[in-house]
N, C-alpha and C. Protein backbone atom coordinates (compact mmCIF):
# COMPACT_ATOMS: atom_id res chain seq x y z
N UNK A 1 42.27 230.82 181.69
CA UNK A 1 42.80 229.57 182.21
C UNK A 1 44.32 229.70 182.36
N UNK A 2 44.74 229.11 183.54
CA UNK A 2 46.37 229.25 183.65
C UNK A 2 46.74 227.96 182.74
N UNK A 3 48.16 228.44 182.02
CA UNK A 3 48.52 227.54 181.59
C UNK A 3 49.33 226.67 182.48
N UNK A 4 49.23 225.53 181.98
CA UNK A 4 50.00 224.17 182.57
C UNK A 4 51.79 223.98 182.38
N UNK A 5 52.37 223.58 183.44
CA UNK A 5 53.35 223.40 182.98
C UNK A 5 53.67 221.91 183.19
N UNK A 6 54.34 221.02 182.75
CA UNK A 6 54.01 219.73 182.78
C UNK A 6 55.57 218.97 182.67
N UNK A 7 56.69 220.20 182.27
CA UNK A 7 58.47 219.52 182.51
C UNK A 7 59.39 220.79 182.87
N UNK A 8 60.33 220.38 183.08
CA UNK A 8 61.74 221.30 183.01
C UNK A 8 61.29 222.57 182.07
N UNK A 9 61.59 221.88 180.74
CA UNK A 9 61.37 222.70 179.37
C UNK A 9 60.69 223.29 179.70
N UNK A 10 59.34 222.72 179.82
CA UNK A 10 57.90 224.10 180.01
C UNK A 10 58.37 225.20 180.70
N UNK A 11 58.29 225.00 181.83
CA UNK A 11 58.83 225.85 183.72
C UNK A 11 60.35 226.48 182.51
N UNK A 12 61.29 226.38 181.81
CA UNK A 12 62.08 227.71 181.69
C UNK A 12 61.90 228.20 180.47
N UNK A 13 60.93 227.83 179.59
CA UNK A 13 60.25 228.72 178.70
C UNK A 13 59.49 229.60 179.14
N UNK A 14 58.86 229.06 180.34
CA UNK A 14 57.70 230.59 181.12
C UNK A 14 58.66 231.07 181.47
N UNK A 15 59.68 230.70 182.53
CA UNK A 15 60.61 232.23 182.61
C UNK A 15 61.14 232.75 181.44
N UNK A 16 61.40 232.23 180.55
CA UNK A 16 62.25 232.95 179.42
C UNK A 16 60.81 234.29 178.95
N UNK A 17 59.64 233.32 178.60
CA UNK A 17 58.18 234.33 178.08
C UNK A 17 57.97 235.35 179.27
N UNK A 18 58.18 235.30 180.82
CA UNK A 18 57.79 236.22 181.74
C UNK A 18 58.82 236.93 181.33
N UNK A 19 60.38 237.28 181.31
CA UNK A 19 61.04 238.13 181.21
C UNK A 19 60.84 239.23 179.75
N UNK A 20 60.16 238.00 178.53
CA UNK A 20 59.67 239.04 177.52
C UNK A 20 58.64 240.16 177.65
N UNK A 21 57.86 239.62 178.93
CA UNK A 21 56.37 240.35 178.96
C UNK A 21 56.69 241.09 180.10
N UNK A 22 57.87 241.09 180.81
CA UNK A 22 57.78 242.23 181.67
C UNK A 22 58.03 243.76 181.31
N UNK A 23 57.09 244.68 181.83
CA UNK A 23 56.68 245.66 181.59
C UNK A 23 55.51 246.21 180.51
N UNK A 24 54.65 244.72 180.34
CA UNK A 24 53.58 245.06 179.52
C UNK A 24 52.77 246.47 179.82
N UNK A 25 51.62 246.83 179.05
CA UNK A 25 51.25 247.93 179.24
C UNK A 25 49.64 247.15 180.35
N UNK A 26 49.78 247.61 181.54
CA UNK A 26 48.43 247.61 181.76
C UNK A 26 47.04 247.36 181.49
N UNK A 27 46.28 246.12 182.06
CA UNK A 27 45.00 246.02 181.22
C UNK A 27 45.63 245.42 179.92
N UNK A 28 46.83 245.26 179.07
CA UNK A 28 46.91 244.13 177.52
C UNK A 28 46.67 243.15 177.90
N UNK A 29 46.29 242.22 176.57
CA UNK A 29 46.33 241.08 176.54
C UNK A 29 48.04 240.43 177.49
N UNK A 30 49.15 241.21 176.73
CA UNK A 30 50.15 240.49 177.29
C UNK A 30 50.20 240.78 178.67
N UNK A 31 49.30 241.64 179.65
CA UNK A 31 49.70 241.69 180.99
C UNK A 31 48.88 240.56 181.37
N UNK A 32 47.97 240.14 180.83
CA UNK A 32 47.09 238.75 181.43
C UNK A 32 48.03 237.90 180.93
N UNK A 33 48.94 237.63 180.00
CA UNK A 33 49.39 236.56 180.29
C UNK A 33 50.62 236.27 180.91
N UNK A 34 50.94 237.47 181.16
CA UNK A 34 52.31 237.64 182.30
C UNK A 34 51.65 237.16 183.41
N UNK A 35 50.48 237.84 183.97
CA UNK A 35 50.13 237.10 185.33
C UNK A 35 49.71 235.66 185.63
N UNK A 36 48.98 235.28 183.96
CA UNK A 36 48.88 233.61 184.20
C UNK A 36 49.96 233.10 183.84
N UNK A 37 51.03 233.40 183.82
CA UNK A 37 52.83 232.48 183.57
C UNK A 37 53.48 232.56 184.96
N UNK A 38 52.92 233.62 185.58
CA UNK A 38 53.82 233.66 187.10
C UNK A 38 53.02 232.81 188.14
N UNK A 39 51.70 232.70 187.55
CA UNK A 39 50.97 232.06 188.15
C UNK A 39 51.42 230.89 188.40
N UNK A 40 51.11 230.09 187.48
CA UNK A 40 51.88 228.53 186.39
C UNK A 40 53.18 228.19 187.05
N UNK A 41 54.06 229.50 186.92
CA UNK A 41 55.53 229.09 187.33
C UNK A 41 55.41 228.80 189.39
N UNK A 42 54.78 229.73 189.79
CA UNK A 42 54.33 229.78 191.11
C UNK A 42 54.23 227.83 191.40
N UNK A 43 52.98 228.06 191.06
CA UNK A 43 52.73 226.36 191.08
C UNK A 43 53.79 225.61 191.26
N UNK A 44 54.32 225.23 189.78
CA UNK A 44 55.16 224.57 189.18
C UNK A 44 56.53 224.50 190.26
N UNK A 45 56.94 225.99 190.72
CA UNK A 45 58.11 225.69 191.62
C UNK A 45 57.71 225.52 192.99
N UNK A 46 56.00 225.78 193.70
CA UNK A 46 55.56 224.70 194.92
C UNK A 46 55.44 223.40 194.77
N UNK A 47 55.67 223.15 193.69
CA UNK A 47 55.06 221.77 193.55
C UNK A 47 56.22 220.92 193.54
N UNK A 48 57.64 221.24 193.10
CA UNK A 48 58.63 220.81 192.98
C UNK A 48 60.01 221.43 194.06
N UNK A 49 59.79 222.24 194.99
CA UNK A 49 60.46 223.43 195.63
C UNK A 49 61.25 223.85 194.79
N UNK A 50 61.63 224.37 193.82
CA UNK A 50 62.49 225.24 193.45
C UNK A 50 62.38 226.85 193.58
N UNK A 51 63.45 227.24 194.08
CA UNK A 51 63.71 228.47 194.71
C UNK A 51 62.90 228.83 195.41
């Protein structure tokens, strides 16, 4: 399940957590959740246009 982002706060804690998880190892747990945070953030900045 993607997580939700639901304020400000949320949306720059996933960037702060995507920049931790970049360069996970392939197939980890943390590369699934790098892709459901970019996911989330994706959303989150169509939904609001940012950048």
């Amino acid at each position: 399940m993607t997580p939700s982002i639901q304020s400000q706060a949320d949306y720059e804690a996933a960037l702060k957590r995507i920049q931790e998880l970049t360069g996970a190892p392939e197939d980890s747990s943390e590369e699934k959740e790098l892709v459901k945070l970019v996911l989330a953030v994706e959303i989150w900045a169509t939904k609001h246009r940012i950048g």
